[in-house]
Protein backbone atom coordinates (compact mmCIF):
# COMPACT_ATOMS: atom_id res chain seq x y z
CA UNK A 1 64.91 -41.79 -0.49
CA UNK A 2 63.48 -40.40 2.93
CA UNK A 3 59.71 -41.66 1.38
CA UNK A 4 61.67 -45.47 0.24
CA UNK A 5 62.88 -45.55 3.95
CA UNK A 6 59.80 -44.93 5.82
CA UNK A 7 57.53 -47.05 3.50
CA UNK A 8 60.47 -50.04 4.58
CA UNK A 9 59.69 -49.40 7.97
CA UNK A 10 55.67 -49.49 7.36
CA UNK A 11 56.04 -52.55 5.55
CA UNK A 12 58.72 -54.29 8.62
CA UNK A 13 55.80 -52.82 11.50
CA UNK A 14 53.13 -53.95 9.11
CA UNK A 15 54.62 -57.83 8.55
CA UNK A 16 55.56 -57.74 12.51
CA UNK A 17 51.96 -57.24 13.20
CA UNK A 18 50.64 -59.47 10.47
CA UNK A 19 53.04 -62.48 12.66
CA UNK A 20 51.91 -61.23 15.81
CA UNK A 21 47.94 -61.42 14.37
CA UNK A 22 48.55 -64.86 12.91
CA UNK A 23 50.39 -66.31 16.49
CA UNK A 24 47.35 -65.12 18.39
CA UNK A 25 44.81 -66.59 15.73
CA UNK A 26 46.96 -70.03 15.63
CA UNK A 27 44.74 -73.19 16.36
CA UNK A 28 46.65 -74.61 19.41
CA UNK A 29 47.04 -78.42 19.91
CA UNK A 30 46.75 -79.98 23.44
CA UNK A 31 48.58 -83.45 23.46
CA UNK A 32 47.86 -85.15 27.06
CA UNK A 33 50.50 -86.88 28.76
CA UNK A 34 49.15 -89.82 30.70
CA UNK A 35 51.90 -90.15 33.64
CA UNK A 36 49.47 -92.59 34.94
CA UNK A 37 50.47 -94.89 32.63
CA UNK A 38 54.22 -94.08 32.79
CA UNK A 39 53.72 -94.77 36.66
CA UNK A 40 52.10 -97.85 36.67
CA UNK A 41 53.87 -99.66 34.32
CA UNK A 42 57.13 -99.09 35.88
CA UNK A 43 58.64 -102.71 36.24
CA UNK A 44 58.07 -102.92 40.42
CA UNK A 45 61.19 -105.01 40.98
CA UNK A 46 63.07 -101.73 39.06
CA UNK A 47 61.63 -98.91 40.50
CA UNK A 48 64.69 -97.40 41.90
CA UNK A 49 66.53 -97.56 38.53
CA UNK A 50 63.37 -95.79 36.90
CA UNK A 51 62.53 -93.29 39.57
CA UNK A 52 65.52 -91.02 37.60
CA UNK A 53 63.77 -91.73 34.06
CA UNK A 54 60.62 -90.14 35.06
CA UNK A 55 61.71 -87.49 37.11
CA UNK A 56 63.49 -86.50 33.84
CA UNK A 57 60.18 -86.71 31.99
CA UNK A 58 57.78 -85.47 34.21
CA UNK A 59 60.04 -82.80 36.14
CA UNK A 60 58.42 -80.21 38.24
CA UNK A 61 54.89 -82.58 37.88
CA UNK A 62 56.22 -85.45 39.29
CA UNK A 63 57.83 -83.15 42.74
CA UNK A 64 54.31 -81.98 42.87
CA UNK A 65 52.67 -84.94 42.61
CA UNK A 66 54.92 -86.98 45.20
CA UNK A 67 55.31 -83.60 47.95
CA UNK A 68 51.46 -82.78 47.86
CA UNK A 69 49.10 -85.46 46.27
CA UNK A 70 50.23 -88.71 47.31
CA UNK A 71 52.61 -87.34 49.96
CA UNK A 72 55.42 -89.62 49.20
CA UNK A 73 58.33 -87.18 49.33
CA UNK A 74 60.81 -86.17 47.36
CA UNK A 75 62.25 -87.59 44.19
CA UNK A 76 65.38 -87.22 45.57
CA UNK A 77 64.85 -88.99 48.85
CA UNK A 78 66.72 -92.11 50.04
CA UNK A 79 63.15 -93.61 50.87
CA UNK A 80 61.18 -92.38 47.36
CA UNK A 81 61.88 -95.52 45.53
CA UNK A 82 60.52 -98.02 48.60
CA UNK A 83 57.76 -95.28 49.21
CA UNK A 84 56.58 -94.98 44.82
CA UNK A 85 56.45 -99.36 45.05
CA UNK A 86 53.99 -99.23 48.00
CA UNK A 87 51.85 -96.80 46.09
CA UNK A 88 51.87 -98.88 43.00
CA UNK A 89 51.69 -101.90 44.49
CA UNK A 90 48.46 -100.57 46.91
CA UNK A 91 45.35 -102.76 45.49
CA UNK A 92 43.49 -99.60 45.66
CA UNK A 93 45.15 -97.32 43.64
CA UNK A 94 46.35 -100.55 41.31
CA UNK A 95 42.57 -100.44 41.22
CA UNK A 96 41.49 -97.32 40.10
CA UNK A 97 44.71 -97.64 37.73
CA UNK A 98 42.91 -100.63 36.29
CA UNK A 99 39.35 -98.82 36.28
CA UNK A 100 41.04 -95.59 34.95
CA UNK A 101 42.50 -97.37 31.77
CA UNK A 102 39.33 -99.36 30.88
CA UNK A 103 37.19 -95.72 30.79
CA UNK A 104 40.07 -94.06 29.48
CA UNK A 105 41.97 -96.12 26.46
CA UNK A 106 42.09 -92.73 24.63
CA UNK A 107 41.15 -89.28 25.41
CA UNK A 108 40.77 -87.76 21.82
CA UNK A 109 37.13 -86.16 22.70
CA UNK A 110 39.40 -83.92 25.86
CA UNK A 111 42.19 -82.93 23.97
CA UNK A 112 39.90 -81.62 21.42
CA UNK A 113 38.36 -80.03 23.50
CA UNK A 114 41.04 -78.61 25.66
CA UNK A 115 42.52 -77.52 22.27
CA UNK A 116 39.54 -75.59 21.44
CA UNK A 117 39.17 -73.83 24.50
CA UNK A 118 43.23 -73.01 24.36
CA UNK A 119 42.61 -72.00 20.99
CA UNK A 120 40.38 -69.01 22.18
CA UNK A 121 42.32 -68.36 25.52
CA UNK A 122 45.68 -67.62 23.33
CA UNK A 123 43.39 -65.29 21.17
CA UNK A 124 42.31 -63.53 23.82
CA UNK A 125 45.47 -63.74 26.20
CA UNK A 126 48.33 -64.08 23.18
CA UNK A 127 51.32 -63.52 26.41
CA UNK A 128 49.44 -66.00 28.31
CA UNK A 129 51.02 -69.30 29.02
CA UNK A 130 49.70 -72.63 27.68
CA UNK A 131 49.99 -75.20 29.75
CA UNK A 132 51.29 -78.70 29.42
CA UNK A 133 48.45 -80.97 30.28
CA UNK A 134 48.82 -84.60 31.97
CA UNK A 135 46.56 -87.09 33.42
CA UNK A 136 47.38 -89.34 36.49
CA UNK A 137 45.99 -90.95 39.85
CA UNK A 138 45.36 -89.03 42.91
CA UNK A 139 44.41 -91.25 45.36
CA UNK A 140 41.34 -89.53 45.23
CA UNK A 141 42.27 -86.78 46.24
CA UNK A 142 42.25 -83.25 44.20
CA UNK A 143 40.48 -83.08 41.21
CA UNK A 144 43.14 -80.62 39.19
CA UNK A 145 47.06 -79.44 39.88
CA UNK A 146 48.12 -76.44 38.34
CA UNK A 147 51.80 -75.03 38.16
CA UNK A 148 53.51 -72.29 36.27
CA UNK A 149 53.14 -74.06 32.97
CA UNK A 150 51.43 -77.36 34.31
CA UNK A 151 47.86 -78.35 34.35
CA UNK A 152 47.20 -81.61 35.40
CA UNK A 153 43.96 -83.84 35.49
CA UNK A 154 43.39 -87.03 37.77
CA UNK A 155 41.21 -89.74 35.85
CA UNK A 156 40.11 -91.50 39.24
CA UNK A 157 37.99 -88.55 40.20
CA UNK A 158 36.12 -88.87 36.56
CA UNK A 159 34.69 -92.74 36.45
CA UNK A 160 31.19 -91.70 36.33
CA UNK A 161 28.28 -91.55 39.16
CA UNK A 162 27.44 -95.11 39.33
CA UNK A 163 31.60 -96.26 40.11
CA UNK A 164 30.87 -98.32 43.13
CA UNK A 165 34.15 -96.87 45.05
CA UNK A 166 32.63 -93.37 45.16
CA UNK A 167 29.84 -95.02 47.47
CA UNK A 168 32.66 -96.81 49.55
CA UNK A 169 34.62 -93.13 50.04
CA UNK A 170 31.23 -91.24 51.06
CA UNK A 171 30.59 -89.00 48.43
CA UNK A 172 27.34 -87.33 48.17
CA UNK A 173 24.92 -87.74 44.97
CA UNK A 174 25.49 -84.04 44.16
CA UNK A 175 29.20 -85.08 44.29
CA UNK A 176 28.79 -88.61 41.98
CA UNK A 177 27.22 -86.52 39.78
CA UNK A 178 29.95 -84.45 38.78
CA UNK A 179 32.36 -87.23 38.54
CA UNK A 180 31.03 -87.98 34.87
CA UNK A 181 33.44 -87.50 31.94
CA UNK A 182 32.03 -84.73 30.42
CA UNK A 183 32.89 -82.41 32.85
CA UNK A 184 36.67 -82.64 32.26
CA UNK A 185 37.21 -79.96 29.82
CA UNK A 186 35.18 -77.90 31.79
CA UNK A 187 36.82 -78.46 35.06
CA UNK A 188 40.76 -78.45 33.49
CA UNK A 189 39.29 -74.61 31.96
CA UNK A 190 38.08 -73.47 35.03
CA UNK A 191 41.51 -74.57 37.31
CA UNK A 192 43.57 -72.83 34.65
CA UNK A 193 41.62 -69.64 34.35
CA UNK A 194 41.18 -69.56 38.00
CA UNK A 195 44.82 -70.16 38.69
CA UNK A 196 46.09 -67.57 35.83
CA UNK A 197 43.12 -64.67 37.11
CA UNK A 198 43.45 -65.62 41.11
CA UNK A 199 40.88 -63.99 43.53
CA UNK A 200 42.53 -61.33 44.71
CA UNK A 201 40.76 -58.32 46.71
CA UNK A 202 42.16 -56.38 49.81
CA UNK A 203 38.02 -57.09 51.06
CA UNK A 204 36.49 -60.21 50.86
CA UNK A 205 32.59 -60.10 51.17
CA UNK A 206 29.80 -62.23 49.74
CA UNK A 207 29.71 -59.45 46.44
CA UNK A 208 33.11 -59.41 45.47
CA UNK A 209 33.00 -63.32 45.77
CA UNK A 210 30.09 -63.63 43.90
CA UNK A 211 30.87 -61.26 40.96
CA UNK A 212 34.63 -62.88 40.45
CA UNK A 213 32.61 -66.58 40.00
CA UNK A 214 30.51 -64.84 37.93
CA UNK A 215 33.75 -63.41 36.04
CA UNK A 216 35.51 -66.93 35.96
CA UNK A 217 32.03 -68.34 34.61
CA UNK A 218 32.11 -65.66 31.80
CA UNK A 219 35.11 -66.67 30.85
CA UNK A 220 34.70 -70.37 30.54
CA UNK A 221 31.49 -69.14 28.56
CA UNK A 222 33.30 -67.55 25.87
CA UNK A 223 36.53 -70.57 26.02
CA UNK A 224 33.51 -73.05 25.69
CA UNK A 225 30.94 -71.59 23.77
CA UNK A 226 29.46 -74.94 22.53
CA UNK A 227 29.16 -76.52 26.62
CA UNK A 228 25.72 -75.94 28.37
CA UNK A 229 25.46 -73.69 31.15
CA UNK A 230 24.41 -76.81 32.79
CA UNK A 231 28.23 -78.32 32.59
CA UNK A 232 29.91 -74.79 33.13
CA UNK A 233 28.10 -74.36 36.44
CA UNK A 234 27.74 -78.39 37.99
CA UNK A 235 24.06 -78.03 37.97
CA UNK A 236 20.83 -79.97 37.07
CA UNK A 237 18.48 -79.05 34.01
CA UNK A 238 15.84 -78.43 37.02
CA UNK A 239 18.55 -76.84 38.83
CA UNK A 240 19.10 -74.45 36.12
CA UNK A 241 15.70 -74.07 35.49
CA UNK A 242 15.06 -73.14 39.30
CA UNK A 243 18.23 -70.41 38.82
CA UNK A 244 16.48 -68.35 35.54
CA UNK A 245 13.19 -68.47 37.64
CA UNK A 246 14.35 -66.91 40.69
CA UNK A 247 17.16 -64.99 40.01
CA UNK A 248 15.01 -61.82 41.31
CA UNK A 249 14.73 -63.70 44.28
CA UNK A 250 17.71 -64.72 45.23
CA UNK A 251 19.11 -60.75 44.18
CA UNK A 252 16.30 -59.42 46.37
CA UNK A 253 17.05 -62.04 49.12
CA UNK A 254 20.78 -60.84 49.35
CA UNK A 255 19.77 -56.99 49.35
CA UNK A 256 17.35 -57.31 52.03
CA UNK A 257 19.23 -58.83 54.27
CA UNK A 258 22.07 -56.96 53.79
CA UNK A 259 24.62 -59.47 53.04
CA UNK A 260 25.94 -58.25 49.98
CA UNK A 261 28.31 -56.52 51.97
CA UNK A 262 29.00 -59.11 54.97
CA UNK A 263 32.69 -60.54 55.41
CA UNK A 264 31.51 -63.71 57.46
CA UNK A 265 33.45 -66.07 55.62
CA UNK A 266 30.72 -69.01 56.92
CA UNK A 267 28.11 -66.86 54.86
CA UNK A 268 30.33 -66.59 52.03
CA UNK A 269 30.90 -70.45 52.23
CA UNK A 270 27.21 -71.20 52.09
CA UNK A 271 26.55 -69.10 49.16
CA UNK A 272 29.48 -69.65 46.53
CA UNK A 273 31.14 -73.30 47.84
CA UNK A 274 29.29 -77.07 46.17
CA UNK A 275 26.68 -78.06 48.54
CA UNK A 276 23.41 -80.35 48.13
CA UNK A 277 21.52 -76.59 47.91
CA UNK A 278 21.95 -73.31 48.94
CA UNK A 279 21.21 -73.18 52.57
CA UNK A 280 19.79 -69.03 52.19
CA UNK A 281 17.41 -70.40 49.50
CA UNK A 282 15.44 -73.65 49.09
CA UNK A 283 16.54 -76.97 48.81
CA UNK A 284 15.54 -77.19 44.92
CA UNK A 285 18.13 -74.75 44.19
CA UNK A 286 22.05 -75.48 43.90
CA UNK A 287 24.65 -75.18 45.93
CA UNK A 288 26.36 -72.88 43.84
CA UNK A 289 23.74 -70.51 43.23
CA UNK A 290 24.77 -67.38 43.97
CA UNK A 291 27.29 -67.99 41.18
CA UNK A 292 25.20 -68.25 38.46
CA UNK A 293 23.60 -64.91 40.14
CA UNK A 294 27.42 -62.90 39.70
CA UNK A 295 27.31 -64.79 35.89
CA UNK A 296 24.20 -62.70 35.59
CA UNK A 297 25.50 -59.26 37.00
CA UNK A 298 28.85 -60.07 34.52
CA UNK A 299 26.46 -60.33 31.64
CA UNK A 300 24.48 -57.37 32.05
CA UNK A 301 28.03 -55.68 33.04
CA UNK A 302 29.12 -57.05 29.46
CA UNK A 303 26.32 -55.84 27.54
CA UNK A 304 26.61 -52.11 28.76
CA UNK A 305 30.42 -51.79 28.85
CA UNK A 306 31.56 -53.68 26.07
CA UNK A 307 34.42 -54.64 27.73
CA UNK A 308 37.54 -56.75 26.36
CA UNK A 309 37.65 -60.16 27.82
CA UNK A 310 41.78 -59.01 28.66
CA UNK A 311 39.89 -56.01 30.59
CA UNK A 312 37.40 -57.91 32.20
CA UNK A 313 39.96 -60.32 33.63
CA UNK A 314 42.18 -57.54 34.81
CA UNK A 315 39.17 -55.74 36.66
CA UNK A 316 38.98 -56.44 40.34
CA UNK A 317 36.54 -53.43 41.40
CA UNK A 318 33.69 -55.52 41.98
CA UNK A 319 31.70 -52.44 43.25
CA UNK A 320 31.98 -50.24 40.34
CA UNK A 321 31.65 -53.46 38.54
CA UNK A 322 28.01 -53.87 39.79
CA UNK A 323 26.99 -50.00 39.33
CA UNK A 324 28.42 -50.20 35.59
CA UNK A 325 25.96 -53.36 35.43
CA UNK A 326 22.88 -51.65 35.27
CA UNK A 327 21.62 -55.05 37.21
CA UNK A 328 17.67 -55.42 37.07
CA UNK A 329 16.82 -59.33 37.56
């Protein structure tokens, strides 16, 4: 009887596990809801009787949207309803709505993507939340908008280099450039991962900054394993090309001059924020290159460690990090 009892329990432990194996392994399924859409075709004589209809479908996205993207207030404000018609009824925003929906009619290509890249995130981080993902208009302003279980996406930042209102805002080529549509997925992965693994270090210097890009990198990497380096990064095919021919430099560069260790956060800026080029190095390489320098560092750490992704993510000791790299560019 005792030998019938514990071989129930093996089998109850065994069949737990076999659910918990299958939930992690489970194909997820991003469906995107286009508030855009919902916004903008809100009858603008009714806008005060709908204003309660979408706040009930768009909850805690909609607060967000209204408090911190197009700054309209509250939902619940007296003034929201007069405030959500003048944005609607604004001929620029009614014109990227307009531009948005002819380069967007579906968006089949991003949740497939997005799903895949879930897919391996809930493998990898099973307790990990995954987010409902929108699309709407920003006014041009943020890219992405992440919550607790929100990850949102605005379509007017994505019309593609050549949209003629980029040139009328003042953004640079380097910036045009990375309005095309295939960086989406890309971008939605790295605002989630970056917003579920924060930056977070008691000191902030250039190596610590650089390594956790190069962490975030290595885990887009291994969400996206089909996208180019050349998408993951923002750069160039000669921009790349520059990065894998002078990664010695730029290591030996940073060494020399000691700035591994500084805490100016103007140095820091230079070397990890988008820019034309990388003011420390020439002006063929990116502005971002001292990122694909801590993807490096991460790989090499990788290959010697054999570290989990989970235990990557969790690891914020950037300078053991970089001794357990065994780091010769």
């Amino acid at each position: 009887m005792r030998m019938l009892h514990l071989r129930a329990i093996f089998c109850i432990i065994a069949a737990f596990a076999l659910s918990a194996c299958q939930l992690s392994s489970e194909k997820v399924t991003i469906q995107i809801g286009r508030m855009e859409q919902s916004l903008f075709s809100t009858p603008i004589d009714s806008v005060a009787a709908y204003v309660p209809r979408l706040h009930r479908q768009y909850g805690e996205l909609l607060n967000l949207y209204s408090l911190r993207v197009i700054c309209i207030g509250a939902p619940d404000d007296p003034q929201y309803p007069r405030r959500l018609t003048e944005f609607l009824t604004d001929s620029h925003m009614y014109g990227a709505y307009r531009k948005v929906e002819q380069a967007y009619p579906d968006l089949k290509d991003i949740e497939s993507g997005l799903s895949d890249a879930f897919t391996v995130y809930r493998k990898e981080f099973p307790e990990r939340v995954i987010p409902s993902v929108y699309t709407l208009i920003s006014g041009f302003n943020q890219s992405m908008i992440t919550a607790d279980t929100i990850l949102a996406v605005a379509l007017d930042k994505y019309l593609g280099p050549d949209e003629e209102m980029y040139s009328g805002l003042g953004l640079a080529r380097y910036q045009r450039r990375l309005t095309d549509r295939k960086y989406i997925v890309p971008d939605c992965m790295r605002a989630w991962v970056g917003t579920e693994f924060p930056y977070n270090d008691s000191v902030d210097n250039v190596l610590n900054n650089i390594l956790y890009e190069g962490k975030i990198a290595y885990l887009l990497h291994r969400m996206l394993p089909n996208t180019p380096d050349s998408l993951l990064f923002g750069f160039t095919p000669d921009q790349m090309r520059w990065c894998g021919n002078n990664t010695g430099q730029m290591w030996t560069f940073l060494v020399e001059n000691k700035l591994l260790y500084t805490t100016d956060p103007l140095t820091i800026h230079k070397l990890v924020s988008p820019a034309p080029f990388c003011s420390f190095f020439t002006r063929e390489s990116p502005g971002r290159a001292a990122v694909w320098l801590g993807y490096q560092i991460i790989l090499s750490y990788m290959k010697h460690n054999k570290a989990t992704l989970r235990e990557l993510a969790a690891d914020n000791d950037y300078r053991e990090m970089l001794a357990k790299a065994k780091f010769k560019p």
